[in-house]
PDB file of N, CA and C in Angstrom:
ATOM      1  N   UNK A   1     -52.625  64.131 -24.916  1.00  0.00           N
ATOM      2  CA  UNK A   1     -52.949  64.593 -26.241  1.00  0.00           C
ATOM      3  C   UNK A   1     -53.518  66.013 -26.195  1.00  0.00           C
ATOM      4  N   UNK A   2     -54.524  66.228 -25.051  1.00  0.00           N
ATOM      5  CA  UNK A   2     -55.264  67.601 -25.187  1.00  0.00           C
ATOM      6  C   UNK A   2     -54.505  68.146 -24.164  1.00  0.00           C
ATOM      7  N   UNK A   3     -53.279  68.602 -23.635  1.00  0.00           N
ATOM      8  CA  UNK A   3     -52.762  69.014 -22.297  1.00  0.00           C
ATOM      9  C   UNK A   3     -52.459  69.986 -22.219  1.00  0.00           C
ATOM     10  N   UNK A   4     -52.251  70.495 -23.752  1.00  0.00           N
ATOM     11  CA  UNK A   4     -52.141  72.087 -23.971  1.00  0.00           C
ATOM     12  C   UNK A   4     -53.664  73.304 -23.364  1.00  0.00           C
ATOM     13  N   UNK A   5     -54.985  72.125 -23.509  1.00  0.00           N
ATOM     14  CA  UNK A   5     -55.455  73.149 -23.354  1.00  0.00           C
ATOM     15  C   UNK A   5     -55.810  73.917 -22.237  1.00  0.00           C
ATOM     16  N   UNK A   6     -55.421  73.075 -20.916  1.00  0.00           N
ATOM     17  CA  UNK A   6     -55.341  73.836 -19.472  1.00  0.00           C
ATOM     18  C   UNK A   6     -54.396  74.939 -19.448  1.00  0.00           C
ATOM     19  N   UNK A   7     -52.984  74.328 -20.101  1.00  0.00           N
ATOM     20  CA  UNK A   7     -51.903  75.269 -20.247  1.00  0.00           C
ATOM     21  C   UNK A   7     -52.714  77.056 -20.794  1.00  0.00           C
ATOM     22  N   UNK A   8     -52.887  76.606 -21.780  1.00  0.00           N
ATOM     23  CA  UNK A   8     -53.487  77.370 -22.780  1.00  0.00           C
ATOM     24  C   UNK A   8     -55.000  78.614 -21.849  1.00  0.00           C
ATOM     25  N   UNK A   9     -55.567  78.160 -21.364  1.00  0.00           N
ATOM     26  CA  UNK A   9     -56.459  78.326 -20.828  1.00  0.00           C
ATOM     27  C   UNK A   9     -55.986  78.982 -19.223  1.00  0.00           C
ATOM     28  N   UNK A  10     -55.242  78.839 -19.095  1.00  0.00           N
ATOM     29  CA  UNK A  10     -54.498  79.330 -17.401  1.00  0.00           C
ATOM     30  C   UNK A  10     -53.736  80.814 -18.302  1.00  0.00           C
ATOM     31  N   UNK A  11     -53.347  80.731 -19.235  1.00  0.00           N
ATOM     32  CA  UNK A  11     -52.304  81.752 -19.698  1.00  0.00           C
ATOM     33  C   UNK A  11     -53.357  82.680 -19.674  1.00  0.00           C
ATOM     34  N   UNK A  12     -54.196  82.160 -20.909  1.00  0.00           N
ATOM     35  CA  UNK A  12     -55.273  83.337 -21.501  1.00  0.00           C
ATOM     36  C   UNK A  12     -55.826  83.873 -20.086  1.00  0.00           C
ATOM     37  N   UNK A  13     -56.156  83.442 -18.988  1.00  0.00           N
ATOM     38  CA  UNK A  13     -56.663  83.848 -18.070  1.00  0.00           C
ATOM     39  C   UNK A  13     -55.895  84.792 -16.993  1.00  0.00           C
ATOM     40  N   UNK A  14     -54.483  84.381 -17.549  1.00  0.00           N
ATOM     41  CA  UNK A  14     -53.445  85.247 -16.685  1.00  0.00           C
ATOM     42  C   UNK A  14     -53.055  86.741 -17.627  1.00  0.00           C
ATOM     43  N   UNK A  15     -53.110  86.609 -18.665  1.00  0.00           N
ATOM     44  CA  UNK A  15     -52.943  87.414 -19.772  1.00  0.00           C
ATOM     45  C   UNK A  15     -54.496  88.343 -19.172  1.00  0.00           C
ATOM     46  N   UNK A  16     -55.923  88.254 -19.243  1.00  0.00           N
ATOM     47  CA  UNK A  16     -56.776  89.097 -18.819  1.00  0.00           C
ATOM     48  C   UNK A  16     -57.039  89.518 -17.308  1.00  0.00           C
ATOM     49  N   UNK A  17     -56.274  88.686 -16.559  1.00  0.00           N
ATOM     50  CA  UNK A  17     -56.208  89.314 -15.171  1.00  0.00           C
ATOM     51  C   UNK A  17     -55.313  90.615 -15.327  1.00  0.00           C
ATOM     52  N   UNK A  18     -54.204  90.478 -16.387  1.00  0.00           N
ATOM     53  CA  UNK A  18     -52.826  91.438 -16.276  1.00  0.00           C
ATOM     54  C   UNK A  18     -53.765  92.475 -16.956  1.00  0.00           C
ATOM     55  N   UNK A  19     -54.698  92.449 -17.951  1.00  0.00           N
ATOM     56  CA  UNK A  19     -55.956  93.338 -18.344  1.00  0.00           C
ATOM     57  C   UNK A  19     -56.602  93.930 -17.615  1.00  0.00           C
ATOM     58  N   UNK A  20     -56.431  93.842 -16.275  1.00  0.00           N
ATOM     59  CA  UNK A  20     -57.777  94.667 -15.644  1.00  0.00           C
ATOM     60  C   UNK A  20     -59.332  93.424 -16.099  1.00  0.00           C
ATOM     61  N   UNK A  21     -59.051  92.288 -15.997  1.00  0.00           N
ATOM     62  CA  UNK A  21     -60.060  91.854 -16.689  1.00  0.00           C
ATOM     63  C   UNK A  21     -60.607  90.874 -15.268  1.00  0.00           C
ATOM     64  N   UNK A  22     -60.758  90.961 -14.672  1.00  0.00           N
ATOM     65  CA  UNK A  22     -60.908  90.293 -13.448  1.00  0.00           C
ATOM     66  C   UNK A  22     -61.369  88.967 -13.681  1.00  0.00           C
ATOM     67  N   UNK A  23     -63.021  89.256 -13.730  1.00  0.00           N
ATOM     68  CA  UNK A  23     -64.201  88.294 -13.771  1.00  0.00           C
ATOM     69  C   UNK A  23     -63.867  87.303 -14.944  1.00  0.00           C
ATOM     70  N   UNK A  24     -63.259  88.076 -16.317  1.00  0.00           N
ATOM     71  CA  UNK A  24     -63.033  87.036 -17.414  1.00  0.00           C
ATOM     72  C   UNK A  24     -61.650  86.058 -16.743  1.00  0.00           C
ATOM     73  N   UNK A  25     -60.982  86.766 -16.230  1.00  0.00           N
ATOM     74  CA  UNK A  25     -59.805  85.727 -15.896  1.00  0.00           C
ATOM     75  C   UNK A  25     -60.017  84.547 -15.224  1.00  0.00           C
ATOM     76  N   UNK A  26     -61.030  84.812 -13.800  1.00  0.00           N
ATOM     77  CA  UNK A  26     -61.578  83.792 -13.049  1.00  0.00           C
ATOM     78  C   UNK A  26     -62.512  82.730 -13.317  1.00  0.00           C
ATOM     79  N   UNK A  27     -63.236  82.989 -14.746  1.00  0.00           N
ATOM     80  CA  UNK A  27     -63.722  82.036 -15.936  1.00  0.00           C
ATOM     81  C   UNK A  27     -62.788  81.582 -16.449  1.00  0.00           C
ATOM     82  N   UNK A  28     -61.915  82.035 -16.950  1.00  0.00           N
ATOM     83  CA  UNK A  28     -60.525  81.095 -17.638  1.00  0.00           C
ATOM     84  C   UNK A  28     -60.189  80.552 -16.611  1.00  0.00           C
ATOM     85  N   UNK A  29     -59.600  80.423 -15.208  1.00  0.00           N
ATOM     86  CA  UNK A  29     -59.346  79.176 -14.364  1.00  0.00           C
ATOM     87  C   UNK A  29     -59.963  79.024 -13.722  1.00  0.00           C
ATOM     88  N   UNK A  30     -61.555  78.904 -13.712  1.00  0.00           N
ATOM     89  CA  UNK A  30     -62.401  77.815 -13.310  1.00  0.00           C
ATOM     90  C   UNK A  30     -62.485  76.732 -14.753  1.00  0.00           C
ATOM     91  N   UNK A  31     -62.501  77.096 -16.448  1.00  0.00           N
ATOM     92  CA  UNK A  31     -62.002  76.419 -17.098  1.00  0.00           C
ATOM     93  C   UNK A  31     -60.719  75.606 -17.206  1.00  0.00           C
ATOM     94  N   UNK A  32     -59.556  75.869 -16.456  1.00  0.00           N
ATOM     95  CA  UNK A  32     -58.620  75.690 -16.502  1.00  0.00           C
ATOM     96  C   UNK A  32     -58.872  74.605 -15.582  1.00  0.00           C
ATOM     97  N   UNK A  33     -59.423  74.453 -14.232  1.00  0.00           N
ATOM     98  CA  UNK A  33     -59.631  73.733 -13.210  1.00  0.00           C
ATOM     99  C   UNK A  33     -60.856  72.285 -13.868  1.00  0.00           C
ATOM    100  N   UNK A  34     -61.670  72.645 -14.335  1.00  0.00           N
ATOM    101  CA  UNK A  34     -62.716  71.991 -15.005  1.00  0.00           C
ATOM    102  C   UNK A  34     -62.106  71.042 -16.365  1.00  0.00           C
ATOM    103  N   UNK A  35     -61.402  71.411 -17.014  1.00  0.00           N
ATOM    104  CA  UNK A  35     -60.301  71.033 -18.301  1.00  0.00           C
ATOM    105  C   UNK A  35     -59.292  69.633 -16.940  1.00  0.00           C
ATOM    106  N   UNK A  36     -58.913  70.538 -15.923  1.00  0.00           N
ATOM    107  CA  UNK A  36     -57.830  69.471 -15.632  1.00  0.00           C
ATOM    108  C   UNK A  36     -58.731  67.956 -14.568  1.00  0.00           C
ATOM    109  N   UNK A  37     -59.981  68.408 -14.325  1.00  0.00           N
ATOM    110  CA  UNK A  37     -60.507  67.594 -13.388  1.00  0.00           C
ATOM    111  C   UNK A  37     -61.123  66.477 -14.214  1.00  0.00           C
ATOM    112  N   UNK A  38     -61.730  66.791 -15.538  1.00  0.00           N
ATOM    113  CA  UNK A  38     -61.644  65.980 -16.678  1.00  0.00           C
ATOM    114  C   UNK A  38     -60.909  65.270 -16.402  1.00  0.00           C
ATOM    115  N   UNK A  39     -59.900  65.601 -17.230  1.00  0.00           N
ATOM    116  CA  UNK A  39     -58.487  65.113 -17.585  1.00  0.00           C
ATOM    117  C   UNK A  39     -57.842  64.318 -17.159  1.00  0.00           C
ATOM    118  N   UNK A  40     -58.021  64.211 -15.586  1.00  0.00           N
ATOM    119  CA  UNK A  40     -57.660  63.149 -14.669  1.00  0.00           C
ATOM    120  C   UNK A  40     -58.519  62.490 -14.300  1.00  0.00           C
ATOM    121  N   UNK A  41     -59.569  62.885 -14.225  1.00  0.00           N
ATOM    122  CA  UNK A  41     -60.691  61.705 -14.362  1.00  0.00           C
ATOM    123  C   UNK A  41     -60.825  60.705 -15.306  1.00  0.00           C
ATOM    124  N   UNK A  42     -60.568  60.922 -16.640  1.00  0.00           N
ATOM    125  CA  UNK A  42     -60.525  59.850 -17.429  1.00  0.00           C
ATOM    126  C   UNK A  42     -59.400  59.097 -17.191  1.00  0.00           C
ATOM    127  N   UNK A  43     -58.307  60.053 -17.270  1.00  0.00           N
ATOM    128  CA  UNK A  43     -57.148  59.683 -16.960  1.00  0.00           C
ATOM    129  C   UNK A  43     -56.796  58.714 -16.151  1.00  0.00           C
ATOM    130  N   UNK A  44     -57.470  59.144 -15.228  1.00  0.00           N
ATOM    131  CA  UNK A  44     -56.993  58.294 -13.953  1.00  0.00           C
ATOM    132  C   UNK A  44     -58.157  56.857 -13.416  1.00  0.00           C
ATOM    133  N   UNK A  45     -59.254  57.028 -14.554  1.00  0.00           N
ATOM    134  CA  UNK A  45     -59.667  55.856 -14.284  1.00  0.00           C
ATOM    135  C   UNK A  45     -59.597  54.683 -15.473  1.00  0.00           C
ATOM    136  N   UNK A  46     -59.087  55.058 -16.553  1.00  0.00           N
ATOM    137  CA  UNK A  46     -58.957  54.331 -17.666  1.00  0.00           C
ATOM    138  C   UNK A  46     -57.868  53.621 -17.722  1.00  0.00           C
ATOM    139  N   UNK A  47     -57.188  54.667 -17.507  1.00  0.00           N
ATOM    140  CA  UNK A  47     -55.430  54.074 -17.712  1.00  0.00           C
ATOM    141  C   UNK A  47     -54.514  53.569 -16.825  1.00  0.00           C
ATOM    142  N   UNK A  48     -54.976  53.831 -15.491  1.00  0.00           N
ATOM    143  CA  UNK A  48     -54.523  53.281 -14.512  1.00  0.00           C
ATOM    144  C   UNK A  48     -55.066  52.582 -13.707  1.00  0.00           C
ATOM    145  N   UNK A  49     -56.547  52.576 -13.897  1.00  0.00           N
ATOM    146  CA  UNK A  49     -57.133  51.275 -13.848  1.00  0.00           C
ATOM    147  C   UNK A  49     -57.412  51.623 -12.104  1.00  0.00           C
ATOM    148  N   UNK A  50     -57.768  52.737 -11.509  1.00  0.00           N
ATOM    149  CA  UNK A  50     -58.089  53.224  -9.986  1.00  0.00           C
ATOM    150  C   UNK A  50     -59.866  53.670 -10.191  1.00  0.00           C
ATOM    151  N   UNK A  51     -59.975  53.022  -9.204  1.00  0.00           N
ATOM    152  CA  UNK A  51     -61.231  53.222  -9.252  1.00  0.00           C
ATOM    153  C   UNK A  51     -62.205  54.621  -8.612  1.00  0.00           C
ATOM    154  N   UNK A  52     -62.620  55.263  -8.727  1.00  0.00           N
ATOM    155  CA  UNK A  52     -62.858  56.870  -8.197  1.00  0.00           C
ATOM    156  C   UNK A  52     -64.323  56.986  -8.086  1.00  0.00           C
TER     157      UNK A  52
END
C-alpha cells in the first residue's frame, strides 16, 4: 500500500545527489533504507507469520 514511498524517497535523494546536494541525498537513503526496514518488518512478521 505505502511502497511508493521508498521508491519516492530513493529518487528525491538521487535527484539531490545529481544537485551537488550530497549530505541531503544521504538523508533521503538512510530514509529510504529506514522506510524499507519498516516495511519488511511488519511485513514480514504479520503476514507471513516468521518470527524475527
Amino acid at each position: 500500500m505505502y511502497m511508493f514511498l521508498p521508491f519516492l524517497s530513493a529518487f528525491i535523494g538521487l535527484v539531490l545527489v545529481w544537485l551537488d546536494k550530497r549530505l541531503a541525498g544521504l538523508t533521503f537513503l538512510a530514509i529510504t533504507v529506514a522506510v524499507l526496514m519498516i516495511w519488511f518488518r511488519f511485513h514480514a512478521t504479520n503476514h507471513l507469520n516468521i518470527s524475527l
